[in-house]
N, C-alpha and C. Protein backbone atom coordinates (compact mmCIF):
# COMPACT_ATOMS: atom_id res chain seq x y z
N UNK A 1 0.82 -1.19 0.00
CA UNK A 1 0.00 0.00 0.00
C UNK A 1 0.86 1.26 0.00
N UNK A 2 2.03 1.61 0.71
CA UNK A 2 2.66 2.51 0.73
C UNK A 2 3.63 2.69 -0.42
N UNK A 3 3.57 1.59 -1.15
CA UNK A 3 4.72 1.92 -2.55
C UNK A 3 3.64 2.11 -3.81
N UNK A 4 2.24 1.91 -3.18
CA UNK A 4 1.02 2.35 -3.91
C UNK A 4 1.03 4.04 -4.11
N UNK A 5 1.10 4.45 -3.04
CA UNK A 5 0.82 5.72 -2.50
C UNK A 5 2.03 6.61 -2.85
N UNK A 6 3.13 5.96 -3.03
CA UNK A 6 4.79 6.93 -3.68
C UNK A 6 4.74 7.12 -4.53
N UNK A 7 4.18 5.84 -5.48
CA UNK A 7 3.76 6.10 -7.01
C UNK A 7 3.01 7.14 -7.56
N UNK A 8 1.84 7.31 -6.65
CA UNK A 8 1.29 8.03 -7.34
C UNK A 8 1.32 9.68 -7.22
N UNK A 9 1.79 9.56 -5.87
CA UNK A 9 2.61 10.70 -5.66
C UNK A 9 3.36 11.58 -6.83
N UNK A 10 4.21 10.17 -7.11
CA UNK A 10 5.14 10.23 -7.89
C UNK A 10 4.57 11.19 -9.42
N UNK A 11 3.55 10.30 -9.50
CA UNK A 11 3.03 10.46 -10.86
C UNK A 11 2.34 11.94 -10.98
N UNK A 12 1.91 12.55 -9.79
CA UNK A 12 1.42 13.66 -9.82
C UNK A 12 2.27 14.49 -9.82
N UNK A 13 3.58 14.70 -9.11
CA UNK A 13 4.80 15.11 -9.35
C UNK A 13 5.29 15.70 -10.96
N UNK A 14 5.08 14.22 -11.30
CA UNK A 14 5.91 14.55 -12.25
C UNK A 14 5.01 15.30 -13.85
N UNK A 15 3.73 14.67 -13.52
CA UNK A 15 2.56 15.63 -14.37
C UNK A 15 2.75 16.96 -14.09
N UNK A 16 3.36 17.58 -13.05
CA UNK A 16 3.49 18.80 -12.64
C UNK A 16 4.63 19.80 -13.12
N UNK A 17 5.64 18.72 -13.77
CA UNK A 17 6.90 19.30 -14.13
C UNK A 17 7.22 19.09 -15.61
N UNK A 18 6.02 19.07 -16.22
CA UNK A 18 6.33 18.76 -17.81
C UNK A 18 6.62 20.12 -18.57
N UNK A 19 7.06 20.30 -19.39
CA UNK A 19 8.48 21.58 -19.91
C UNK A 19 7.75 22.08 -20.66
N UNK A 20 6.41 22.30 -20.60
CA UNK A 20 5.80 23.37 -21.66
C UNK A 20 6.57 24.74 -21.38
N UNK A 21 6.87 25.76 -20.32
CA UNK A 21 7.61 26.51 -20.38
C UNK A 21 8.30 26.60 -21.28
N UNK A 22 9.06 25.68 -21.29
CA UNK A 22 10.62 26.03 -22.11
C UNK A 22 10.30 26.05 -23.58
N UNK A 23 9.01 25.11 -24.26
CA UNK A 23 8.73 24.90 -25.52
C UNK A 23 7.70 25.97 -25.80
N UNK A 24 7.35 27.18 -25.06
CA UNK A 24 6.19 27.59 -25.61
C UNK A 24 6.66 28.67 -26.88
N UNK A 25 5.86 29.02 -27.47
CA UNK A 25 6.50 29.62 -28.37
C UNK A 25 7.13 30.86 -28.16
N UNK A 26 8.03 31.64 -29.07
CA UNK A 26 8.74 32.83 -28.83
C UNK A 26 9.44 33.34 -30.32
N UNK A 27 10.09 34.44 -30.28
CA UNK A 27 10.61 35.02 -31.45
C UNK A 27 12.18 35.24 -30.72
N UNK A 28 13.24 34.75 -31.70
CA UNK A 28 14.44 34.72 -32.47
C UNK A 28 14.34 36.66 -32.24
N UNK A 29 15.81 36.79 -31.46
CA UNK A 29 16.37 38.46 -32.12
C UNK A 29 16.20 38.49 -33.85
N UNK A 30 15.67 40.06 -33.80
CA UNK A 30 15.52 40.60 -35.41
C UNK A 30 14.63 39.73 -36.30
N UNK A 31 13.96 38.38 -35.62
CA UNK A 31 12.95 37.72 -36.27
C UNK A 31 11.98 38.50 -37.01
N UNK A 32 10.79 38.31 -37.86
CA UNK A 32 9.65 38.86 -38.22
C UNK A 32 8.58 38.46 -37.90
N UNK A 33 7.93 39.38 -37.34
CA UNK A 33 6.73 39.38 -36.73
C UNK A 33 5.35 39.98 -37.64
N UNK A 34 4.32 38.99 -37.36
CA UNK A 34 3.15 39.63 -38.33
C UNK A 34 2.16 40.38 -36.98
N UNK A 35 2.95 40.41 -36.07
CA UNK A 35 1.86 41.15 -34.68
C UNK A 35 1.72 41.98 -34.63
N UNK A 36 3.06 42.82 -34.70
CA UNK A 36 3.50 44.53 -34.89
C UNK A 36 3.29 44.99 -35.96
N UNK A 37 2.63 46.15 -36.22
CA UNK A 37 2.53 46.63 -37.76
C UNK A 37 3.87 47.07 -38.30
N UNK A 38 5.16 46.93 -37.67
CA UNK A 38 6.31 47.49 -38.37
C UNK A 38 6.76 46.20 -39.03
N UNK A 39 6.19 44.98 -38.36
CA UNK A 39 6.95 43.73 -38.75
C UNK A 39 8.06 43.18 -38.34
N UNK A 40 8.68 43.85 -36.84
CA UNK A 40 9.78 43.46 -35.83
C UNK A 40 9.24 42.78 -34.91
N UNK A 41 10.12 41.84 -34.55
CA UNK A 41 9.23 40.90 -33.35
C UNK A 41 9.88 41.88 -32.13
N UNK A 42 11.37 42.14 -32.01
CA UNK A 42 12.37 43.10 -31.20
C UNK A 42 11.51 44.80 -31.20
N UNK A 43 11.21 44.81 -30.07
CA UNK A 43 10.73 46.53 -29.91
C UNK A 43 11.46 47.65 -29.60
N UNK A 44 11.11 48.43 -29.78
CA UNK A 44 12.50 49.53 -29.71
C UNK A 44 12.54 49.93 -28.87
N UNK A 45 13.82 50.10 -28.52
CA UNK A 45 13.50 51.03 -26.57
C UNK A 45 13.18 52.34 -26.87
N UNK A 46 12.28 52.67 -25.59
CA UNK A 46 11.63 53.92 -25.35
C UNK A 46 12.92 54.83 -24.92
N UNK A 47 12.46 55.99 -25.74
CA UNK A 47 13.10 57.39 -25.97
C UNK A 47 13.23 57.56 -24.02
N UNK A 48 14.52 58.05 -23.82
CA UNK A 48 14.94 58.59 -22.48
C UNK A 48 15.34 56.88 -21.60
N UNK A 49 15.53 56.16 -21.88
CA UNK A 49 15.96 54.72 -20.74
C UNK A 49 16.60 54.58 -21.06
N UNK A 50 17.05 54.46 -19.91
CA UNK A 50 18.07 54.00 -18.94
C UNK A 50 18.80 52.80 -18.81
N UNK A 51 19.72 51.93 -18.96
CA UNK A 51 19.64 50.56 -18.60
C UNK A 51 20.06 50.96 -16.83
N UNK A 52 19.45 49.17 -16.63
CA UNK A 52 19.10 49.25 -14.84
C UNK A 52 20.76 49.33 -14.79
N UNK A 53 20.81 50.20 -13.40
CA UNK A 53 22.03 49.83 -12.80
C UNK A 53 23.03 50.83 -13.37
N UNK A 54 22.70 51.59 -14.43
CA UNK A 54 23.70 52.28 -15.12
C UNK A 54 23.19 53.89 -15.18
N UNK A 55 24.72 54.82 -14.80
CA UNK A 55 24.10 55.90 -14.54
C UNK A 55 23.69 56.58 -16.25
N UNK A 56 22.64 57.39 -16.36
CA UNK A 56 22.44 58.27 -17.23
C UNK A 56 23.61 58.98 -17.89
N UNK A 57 23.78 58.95 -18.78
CA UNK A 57 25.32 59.65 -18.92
C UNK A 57 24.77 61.06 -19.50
N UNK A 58 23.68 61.65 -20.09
CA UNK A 58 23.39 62.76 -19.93
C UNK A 58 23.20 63.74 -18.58
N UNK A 59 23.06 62.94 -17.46
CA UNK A 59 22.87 63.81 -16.32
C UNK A 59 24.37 63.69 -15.56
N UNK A 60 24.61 64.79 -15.41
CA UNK A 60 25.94 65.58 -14.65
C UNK A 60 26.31 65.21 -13.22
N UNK A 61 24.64 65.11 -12.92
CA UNK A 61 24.97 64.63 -11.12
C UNK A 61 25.76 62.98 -11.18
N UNK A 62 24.96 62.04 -12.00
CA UNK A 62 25.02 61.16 -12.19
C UNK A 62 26.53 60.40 -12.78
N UNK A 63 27.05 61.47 -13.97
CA UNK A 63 28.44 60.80 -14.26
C UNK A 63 29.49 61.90 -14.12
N UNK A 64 29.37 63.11 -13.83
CA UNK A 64 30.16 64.20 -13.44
C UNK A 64 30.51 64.59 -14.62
N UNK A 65 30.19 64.19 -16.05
CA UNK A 65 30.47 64.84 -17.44
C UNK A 65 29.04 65.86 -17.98
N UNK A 66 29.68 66.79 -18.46
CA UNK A 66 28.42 67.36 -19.61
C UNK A 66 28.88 67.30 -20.61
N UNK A 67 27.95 66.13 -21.32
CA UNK A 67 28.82 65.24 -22.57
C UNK A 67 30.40 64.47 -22.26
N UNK A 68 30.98 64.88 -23.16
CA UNK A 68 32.37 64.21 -23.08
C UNK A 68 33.43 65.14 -21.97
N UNK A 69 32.72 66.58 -21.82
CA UNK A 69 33.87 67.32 -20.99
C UNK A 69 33.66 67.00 -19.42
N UNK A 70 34.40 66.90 -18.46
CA UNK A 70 34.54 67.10 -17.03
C UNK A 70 33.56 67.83 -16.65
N UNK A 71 32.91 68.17 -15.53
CA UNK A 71 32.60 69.14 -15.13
C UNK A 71 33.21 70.04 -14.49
N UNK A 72 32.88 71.25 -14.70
CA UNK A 72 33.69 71.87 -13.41
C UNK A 72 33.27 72.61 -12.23
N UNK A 73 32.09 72.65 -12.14
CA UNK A 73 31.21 73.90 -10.94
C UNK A 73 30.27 72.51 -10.66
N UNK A 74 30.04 72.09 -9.48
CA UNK A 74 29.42 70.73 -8.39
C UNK A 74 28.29 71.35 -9.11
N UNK A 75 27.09 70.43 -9.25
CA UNK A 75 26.28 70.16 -9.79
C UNK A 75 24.85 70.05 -8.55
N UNK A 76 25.02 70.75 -7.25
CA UNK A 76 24.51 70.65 -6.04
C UNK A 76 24.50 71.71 -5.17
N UNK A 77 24.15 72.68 -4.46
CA UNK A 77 25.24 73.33 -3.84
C UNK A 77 25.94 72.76 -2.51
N UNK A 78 26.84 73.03 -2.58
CA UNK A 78 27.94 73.18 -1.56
C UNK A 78 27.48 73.82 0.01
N UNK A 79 27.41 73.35 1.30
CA UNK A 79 26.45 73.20 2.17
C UNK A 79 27.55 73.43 3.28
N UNK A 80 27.29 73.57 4.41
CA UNK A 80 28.14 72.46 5.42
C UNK A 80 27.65 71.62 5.76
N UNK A 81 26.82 71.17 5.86
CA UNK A 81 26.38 69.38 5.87
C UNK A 81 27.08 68.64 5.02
N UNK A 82 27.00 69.12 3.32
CA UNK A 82 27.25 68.19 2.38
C UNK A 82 28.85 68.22 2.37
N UNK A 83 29.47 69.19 2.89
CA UNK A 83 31.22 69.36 3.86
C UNK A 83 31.38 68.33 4.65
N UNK A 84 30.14 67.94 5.52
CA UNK A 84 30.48 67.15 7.02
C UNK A 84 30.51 65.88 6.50
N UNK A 85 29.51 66.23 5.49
CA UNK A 85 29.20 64.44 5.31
C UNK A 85 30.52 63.69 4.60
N UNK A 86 30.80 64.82 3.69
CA UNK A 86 32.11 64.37 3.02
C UNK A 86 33.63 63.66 3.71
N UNK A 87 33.39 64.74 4.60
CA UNK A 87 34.16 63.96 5.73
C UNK A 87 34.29 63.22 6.37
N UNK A 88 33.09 62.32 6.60
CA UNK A 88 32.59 61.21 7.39
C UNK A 88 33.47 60.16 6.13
N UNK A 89 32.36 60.39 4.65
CA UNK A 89 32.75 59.22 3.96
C UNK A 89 34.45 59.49 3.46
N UNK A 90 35.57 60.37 3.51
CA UNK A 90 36.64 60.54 3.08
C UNK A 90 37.53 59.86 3.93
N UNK A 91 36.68 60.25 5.72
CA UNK A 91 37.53 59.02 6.87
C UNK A 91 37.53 57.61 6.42
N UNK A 92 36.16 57.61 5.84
CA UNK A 92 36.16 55.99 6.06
C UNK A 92 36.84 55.37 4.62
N UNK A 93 36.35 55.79 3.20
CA UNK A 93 37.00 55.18 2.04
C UNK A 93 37.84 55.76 2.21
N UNK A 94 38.65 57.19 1.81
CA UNK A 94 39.47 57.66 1.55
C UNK A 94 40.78 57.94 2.03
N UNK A 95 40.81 57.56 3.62
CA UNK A 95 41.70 58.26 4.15
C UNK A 95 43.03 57.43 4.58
N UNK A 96 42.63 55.99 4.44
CA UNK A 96 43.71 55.18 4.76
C UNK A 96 44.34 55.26 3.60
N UNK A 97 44.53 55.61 2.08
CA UNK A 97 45.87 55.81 1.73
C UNK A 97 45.72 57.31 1.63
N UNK A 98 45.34 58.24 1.10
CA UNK A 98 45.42 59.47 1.11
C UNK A 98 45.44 60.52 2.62
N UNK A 99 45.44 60.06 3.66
CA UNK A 99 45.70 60.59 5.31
C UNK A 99 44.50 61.37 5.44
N UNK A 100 44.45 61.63 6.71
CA UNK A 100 43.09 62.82 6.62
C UNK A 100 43.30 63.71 6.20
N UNK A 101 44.55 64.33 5.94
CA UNK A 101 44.95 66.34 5.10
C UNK A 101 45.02 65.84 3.92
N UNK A 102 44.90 64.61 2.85
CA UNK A 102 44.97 64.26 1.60
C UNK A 102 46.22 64.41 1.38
N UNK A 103 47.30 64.29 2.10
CA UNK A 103 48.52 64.17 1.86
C UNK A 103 49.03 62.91 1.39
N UNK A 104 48.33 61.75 0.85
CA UNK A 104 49.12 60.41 0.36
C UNK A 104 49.67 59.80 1.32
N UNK A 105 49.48 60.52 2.72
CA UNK A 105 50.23 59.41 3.60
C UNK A 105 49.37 58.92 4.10
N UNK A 106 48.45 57.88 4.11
CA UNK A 106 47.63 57.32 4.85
C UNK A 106 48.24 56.25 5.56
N UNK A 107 47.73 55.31 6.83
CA UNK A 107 47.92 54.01 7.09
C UNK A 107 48.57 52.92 6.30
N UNK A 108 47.84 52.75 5.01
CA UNK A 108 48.38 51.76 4.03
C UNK A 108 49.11 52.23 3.38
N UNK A 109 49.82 53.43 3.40
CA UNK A 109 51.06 53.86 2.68
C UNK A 109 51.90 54.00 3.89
N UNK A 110 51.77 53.82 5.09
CA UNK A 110 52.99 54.08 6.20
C UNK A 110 53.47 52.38 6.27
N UNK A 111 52.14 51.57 5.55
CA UNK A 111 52.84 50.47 5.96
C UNK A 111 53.84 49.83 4.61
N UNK A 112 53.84 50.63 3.47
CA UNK A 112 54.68 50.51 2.37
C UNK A 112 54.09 49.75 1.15
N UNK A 113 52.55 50.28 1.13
CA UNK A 113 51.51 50.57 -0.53
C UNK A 113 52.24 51.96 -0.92
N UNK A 114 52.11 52.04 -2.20
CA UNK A 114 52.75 52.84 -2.84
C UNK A 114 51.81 53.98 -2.59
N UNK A 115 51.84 55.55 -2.51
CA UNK A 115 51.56 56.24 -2.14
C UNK A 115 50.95 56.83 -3.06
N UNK A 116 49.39 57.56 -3.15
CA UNK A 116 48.66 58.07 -3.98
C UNK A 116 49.51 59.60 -4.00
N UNK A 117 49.12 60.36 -5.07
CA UNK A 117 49.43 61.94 -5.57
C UNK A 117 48.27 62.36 -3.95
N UNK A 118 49.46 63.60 -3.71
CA UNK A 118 48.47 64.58 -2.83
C UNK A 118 47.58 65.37 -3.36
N UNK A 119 46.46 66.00 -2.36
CA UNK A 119 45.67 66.20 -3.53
C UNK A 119 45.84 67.94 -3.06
N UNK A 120 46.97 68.18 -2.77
CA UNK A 120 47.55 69.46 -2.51
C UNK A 120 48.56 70.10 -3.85
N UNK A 121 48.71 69.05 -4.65
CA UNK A 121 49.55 69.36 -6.10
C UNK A 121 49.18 70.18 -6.91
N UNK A 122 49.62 71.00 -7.80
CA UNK A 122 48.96 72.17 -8.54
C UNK A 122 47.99 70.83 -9.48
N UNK A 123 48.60 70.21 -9.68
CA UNK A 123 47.46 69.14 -11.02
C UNK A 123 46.32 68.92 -10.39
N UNK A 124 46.43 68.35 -9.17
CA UNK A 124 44.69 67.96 -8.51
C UNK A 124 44.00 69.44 -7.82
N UNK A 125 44.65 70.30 -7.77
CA UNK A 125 43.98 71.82 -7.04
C UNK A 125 43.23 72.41 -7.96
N UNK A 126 43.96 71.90 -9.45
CA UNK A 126 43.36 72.76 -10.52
C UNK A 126 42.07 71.75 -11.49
N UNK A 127 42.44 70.49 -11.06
CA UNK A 127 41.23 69.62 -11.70
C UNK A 127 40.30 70.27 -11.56
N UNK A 128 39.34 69.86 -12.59
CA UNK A 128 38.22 69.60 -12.25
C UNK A 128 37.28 69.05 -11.22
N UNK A 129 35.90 69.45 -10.66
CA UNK A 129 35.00 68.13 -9.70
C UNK A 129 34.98 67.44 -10.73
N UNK A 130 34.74 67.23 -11.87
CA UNK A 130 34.50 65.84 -12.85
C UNK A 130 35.32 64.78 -12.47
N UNK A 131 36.06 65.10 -12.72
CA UNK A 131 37.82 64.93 -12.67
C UNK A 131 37.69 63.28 -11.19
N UNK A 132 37.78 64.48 -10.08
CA UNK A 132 37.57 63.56 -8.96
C UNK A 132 36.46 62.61 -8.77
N UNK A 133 35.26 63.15 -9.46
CA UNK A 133 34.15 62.19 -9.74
C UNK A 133 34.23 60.68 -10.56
N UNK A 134 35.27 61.32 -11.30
CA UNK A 134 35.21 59.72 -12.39
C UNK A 134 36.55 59.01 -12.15
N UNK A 135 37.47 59.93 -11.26
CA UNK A 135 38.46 58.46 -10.52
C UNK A 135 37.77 58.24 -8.79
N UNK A 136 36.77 58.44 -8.31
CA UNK A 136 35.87 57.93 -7.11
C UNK A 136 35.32 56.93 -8.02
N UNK A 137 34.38 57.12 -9.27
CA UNK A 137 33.46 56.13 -10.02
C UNK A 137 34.38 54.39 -10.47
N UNK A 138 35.51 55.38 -11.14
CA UNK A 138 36.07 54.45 -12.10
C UNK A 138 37.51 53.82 -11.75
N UNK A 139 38.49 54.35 -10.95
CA UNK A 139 39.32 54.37 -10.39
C UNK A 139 40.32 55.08 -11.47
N UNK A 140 41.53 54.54 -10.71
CA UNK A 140 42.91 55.46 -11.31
C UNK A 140 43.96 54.39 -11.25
N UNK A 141 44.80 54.27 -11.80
CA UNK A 141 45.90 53.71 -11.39
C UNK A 141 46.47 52.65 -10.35
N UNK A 142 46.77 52.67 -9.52
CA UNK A 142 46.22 51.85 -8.18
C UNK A 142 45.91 52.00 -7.58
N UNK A 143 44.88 53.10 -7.83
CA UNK A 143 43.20 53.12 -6.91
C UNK A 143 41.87 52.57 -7.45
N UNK A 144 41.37 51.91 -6.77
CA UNK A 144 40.09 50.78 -6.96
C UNK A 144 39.25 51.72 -7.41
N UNK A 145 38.26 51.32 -8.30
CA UNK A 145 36.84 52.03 -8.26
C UNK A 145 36.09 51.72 -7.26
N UNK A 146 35.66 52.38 -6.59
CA UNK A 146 34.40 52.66 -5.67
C UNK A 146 33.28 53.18 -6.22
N UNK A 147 32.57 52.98 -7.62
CA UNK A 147 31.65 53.62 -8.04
C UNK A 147 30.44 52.73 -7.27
N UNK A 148 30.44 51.13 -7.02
CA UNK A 148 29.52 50.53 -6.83
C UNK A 148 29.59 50.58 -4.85
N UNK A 149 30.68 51.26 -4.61
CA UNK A 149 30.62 51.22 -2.78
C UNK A 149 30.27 52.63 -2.30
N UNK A 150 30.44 53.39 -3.31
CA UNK A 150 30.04 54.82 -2.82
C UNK A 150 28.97 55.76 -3.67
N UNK A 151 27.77 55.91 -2.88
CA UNK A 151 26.62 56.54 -3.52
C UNK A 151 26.88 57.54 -4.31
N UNK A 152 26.85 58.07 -4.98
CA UNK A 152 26.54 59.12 -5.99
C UNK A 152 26.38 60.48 -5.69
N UNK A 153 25.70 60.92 -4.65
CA UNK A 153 25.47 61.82 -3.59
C UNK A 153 26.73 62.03 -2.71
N UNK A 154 27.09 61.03 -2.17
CA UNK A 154 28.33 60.69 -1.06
C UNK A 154 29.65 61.01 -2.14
N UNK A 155 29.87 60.54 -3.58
CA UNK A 155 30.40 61.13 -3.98
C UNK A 155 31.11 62.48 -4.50
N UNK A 156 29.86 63.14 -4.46
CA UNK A 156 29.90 64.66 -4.35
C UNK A 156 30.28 65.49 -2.71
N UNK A 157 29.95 64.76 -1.71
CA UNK A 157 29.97 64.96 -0.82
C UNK A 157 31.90 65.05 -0.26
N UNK A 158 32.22 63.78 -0.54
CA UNK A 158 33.96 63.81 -0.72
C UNK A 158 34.13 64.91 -1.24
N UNK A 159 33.91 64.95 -2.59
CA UNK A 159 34.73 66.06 -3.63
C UNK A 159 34.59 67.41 -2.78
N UNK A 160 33.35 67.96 -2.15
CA UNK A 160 33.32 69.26 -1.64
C UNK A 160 34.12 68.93 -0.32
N UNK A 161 34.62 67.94 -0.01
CA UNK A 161 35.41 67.67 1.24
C UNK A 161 37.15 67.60 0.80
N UNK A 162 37.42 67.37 -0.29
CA UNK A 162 38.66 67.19 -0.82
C UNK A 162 38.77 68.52 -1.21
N UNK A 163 37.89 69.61 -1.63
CA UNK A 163 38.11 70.63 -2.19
C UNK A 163 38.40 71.61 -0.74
N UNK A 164 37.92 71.56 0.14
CA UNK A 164 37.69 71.98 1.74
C UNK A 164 39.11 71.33 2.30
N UNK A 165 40.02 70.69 1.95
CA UNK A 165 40.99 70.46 2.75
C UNK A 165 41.80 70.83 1.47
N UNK A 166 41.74 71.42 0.21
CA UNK A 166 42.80 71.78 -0.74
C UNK A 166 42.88 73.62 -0.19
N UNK A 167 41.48 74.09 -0.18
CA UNK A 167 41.53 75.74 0.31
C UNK A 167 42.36 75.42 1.68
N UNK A 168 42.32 74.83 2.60
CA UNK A 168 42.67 74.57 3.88
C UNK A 168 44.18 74.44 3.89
N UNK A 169 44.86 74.22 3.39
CA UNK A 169 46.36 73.72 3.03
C UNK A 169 46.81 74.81 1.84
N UNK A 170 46.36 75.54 1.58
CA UNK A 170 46.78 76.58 0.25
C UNK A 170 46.29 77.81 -0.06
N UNK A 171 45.27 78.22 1.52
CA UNK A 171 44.86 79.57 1.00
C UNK A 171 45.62 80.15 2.03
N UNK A 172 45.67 81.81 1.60
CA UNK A 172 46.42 83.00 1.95
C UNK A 172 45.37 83.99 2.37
N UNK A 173 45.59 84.63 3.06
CA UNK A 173 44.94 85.59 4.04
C UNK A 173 44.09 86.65 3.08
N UNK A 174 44.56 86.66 2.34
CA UNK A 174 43.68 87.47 0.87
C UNK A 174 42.42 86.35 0.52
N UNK A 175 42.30 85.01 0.79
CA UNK A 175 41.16 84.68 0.89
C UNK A 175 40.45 84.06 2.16
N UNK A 176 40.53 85.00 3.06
CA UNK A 176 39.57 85.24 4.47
C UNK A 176 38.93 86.61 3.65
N UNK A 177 37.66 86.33 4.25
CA UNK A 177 36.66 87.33 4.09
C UNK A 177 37.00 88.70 5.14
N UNK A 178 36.78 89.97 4.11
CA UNK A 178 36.95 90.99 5.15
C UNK A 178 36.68 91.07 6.56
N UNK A 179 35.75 90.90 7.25
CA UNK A 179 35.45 90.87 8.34
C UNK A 179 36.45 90.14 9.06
N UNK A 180 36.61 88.83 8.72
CA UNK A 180 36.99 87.56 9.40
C UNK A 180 38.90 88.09 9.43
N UNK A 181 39.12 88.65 8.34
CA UNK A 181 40.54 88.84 8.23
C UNK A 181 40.55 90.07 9.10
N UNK A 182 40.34 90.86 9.24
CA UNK A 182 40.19 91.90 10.24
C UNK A 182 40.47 91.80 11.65
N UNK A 183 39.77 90.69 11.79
CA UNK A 183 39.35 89.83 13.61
C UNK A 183 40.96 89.27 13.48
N UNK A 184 41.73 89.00 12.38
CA UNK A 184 42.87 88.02 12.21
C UNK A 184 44.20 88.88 12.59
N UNK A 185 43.87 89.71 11.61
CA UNK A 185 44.72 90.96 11.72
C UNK A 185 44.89 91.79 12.86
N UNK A 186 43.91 91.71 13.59
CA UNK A 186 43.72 92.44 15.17
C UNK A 186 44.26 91.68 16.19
N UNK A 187 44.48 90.44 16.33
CA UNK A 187 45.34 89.40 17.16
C UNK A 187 46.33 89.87 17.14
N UNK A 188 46.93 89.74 18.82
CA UNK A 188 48.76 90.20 19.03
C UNK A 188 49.53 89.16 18.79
């Protein structure tokens, strides 16, 4: 009775798993179709999409280019939050080889990784934000891309934080604001 009862089990089982799926019908890429009045079985993608997962390359926030050029003026404004935050994420990705002043000396360069460019050099002071956007996205040399570990937002957030420790290390008293240089100038 019980090898009665496996059987048929069995048999219902397997009535259950017959491969019409896989055989039902379908259309071949670039096939012809009599469904569509153009006569393509393949439909065309809709005007403005996107593929998943991939940034827009017309939008600026998104790949830090307008078109093929860099950008150069942040695409957001510039905050002190979006300063603080930068700093949060520059401690955490950025700072073990580049140090917290972006001097290239981080942790993993004291322990003898080869040492990134400071980002105190006339070449990175004068980059572009694009610039820093698409070696955060894409990497550089022997720096990793972080495009898929660091948000898009958070990316911008660094850059106004890398740009905040380049004024910090290279400006001159001619750029303190009147007032503030005044209060500077009045110290014994």
């Amino acid at each position: 009775m019980k090898i009665a009862g496996i059987c048929l089990v069995a048999a219902f089982l397997y009535g259950g798993c017959h491969p019409q799926m896989g055989t039902q019908p379908r259309y071949e890429p670039y096939q012809r179709s009599d469904f569509y009045p153009d006569g393509a079985a393949m439909r065309p993608i809709p005007t403005g999409a996107v593929a998943r997962g991939r940034p827009n390359p017309a939008d600026v926030f998104q790949s830090g280019r307008n078109g093929d050029v860099l950008v150069a003026a942040f695409p957001l404004p510039v905050t002190r939050e979006l300063v603080g935050r930068g700093r949060e994420r520059f401690n955490i990705y950025c700072a073990v080889c580049h140090g917290f002043s972006g001097g290239g000396d981080g942790m993993i360069v004291q322990r003898g990784f080869p040492a990134p460019p400071s980002f105190h050099i006339e070449r990175l002071r004068e980059a572009p934000v694009g610039h820093f956007f698409d070696v955060i996205t894409n990497g550089y040399g022997m720096m990793y891309p972080y495009g898929a570990r660091v948000a898009v937002p958070d990316r911008w957030a660094i850059i106004a934080y890398i740009r905040a420790i380049q004024l910090s290390e290279n400006a001159s008293l001619a750029d303190v604001p009147g007032e503030e240089r005044e209060k500077l100038e009045a110290r014994p």
